[in-house]
C-alpha atoms as a PDB file:
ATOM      1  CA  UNK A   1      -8.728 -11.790  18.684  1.00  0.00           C
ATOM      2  CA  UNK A   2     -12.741 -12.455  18.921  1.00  0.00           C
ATOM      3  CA  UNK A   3     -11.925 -11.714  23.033  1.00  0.00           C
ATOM      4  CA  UNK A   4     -10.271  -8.483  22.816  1.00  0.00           C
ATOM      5  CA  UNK A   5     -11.638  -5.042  23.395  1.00  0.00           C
ATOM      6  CA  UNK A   6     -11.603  -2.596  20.241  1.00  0.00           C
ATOM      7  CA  UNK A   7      -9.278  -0.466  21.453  1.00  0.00           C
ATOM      8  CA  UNK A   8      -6.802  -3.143  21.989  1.00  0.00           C
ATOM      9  CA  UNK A   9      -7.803  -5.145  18.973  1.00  0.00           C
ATOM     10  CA  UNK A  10      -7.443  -1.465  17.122  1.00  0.00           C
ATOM     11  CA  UNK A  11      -4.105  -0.920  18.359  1.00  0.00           C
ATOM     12  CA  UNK A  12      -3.290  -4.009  16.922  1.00  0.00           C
ATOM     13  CA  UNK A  13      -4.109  -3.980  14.109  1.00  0.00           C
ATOM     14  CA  UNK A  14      -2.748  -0.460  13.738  1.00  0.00           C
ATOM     15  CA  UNK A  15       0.691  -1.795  14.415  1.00  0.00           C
ATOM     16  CA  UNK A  16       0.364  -4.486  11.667  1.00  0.00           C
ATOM     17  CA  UNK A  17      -0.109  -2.179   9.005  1.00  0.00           C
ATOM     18  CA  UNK A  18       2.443   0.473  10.304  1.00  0.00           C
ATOM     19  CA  UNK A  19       4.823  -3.170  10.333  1.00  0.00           C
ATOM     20  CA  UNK A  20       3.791  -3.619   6.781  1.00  0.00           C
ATOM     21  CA  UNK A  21       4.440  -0.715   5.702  1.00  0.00           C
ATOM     22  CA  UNK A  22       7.801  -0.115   6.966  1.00  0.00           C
ATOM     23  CA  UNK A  23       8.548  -4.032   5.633  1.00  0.00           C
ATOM     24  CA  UNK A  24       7.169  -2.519   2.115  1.00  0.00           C
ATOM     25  CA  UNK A  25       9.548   0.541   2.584  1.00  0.00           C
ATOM     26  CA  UNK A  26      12.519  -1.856   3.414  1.00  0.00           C
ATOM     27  CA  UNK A  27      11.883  -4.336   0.823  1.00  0.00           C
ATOM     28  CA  UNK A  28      12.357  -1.622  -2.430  1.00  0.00           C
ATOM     29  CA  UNK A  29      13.697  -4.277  -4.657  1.00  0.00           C
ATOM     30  CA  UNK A  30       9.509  -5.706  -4.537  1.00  0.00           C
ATOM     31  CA  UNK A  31       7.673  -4.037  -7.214  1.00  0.00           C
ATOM     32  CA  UNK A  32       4.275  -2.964  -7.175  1.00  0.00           C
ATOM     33  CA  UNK A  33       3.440  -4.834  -9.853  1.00  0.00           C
ATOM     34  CA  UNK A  34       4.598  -8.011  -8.712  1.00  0.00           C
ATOM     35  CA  UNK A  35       2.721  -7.235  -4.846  1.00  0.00           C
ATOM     36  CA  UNK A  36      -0.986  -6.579  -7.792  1.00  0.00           C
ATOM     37  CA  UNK A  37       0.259 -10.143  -9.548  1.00  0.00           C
ATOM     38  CA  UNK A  38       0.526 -12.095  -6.277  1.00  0.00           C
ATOM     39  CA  UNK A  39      -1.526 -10.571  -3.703  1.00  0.00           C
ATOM     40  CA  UNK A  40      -3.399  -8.334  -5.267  1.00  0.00           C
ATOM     41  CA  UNK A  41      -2.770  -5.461  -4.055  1.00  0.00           C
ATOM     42  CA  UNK A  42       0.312  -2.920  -4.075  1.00  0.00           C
ATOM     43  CA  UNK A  43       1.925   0.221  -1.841  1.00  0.00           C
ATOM     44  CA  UNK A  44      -0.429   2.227  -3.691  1.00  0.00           C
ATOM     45  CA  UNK A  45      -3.491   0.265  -2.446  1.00  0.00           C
ATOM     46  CA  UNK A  46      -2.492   0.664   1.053  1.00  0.00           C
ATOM     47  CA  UNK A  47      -2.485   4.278   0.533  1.00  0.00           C
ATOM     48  CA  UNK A  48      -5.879   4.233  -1.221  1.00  0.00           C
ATOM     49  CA  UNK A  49      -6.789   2.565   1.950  1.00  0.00           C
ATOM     50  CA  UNK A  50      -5.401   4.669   4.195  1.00  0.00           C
ATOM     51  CA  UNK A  51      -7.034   7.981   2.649  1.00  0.00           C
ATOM     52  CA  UNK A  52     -10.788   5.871   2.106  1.00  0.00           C
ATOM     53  CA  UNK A  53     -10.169   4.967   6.280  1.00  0.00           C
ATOM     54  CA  UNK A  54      -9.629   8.853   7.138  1.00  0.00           C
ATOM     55  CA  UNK A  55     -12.563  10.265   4.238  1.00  0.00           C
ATOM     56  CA  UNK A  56     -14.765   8.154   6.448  1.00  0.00           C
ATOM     57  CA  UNK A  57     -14.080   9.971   9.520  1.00  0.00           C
ATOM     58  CA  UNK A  58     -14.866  13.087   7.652  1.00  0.00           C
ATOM     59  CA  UNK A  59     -10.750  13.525   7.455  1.00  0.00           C
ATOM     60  CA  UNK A  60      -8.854  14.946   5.075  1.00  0.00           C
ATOM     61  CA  UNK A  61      -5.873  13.707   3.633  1.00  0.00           C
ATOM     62  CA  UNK A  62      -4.198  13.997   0.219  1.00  0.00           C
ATOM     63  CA  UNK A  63      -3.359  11.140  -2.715  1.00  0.00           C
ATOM     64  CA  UNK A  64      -0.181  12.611  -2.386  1.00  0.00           C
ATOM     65  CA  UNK A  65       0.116  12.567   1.721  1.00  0.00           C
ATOM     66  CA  UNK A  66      -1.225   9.054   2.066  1.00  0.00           C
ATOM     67  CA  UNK A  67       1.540   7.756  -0.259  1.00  0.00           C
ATOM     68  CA  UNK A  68       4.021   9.349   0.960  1.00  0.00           C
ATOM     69  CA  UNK A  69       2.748   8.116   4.770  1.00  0.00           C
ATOM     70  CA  UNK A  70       3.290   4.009   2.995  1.00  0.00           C
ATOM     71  CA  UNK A  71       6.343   5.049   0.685  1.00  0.00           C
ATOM     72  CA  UNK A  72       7.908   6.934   3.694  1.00  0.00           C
ATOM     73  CA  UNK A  73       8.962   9.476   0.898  1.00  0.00           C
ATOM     74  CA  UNK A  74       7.727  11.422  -1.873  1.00  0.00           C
ATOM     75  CA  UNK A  75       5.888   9.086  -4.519  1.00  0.00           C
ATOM     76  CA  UNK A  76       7.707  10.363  -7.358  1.00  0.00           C
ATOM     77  CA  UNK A  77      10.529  10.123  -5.991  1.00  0.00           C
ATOM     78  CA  UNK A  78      10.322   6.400  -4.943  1.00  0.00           C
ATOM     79  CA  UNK A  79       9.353   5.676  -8.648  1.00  0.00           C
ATOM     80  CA  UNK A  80      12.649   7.200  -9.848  1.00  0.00           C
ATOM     81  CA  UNK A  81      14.334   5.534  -7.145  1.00  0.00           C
ATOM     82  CA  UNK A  82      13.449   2.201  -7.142  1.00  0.00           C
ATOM     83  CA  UNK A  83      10.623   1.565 -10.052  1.00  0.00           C
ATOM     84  CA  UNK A  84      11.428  -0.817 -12.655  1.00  0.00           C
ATOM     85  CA  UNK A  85      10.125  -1.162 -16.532  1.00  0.00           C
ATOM     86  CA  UNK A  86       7.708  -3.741 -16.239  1.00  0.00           C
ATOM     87  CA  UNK A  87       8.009  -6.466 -18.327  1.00  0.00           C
ATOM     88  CA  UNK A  88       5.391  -7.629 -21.079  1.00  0.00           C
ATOM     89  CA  UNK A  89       4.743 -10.346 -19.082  1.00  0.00           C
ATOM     90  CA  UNK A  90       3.968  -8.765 -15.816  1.00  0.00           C
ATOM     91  CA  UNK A  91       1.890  -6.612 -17.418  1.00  0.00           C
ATOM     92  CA  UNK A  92      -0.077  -9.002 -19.408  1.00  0.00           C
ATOM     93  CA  UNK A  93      -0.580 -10.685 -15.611  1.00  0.00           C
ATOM     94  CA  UNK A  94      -1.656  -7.566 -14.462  1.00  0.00           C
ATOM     95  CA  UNK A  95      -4.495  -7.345 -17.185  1.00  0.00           C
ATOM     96  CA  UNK A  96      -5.462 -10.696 -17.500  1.00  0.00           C
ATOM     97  CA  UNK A  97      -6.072 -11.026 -13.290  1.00  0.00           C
ATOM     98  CA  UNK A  98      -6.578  -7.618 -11.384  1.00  0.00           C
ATOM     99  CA  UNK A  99      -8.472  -4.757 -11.980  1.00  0.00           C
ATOM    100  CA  UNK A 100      -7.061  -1.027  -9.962  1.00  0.00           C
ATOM    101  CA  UNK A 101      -9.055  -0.554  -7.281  1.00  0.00           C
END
């Protein structure tokens, strides 16, 4: 990768994340919760992400535009879709190891 031009290493990398996101929006039966436990991160950080990438080109784009961009729908209505109780336990992981970002 150290030999590539930007543009090509941009495009890249690009296409990873639009890969992972459409593997996150294929794979609804992994919770968000679970992603924060093991990785660190969720659907929702990617969209954080997303919108901090486009505020620093002095671009605008919603909370609600950038989820919807990783969710490839409407976040409320993935959450009623797909978006499980989480259990006492996965929430005690998620306090005892992560803080939101």
């Amino acid at each position: 990768m150290n030999t590539l031009d930007e543009k090509t290493r941009t495009e890249l990398e690009a296409a990873a994340f639009r890969r992972l996101a459409e593997h996150l929006r294929e794979r609804v039966d992994v919770q968000n919760i679970d992603l924060m436990n093991l990785a660190g991160f969720c659907r929702n950080c990617l969209s954080n992400w997303l919108q901090e990438a486009a505020a620093a080109r002095s671009i605008t784009i919603s909370k609600d535009d950038a989820r919807a961009h990783v969710y490839g729908m409407p976040y409320e209505q993935w959450k009623a879709r797909h978006q499980r109780e989480a259990s006492p336990a996965r929430l005690a992981a998620l306090a005892a190891s992560h803080t939101h970002r």
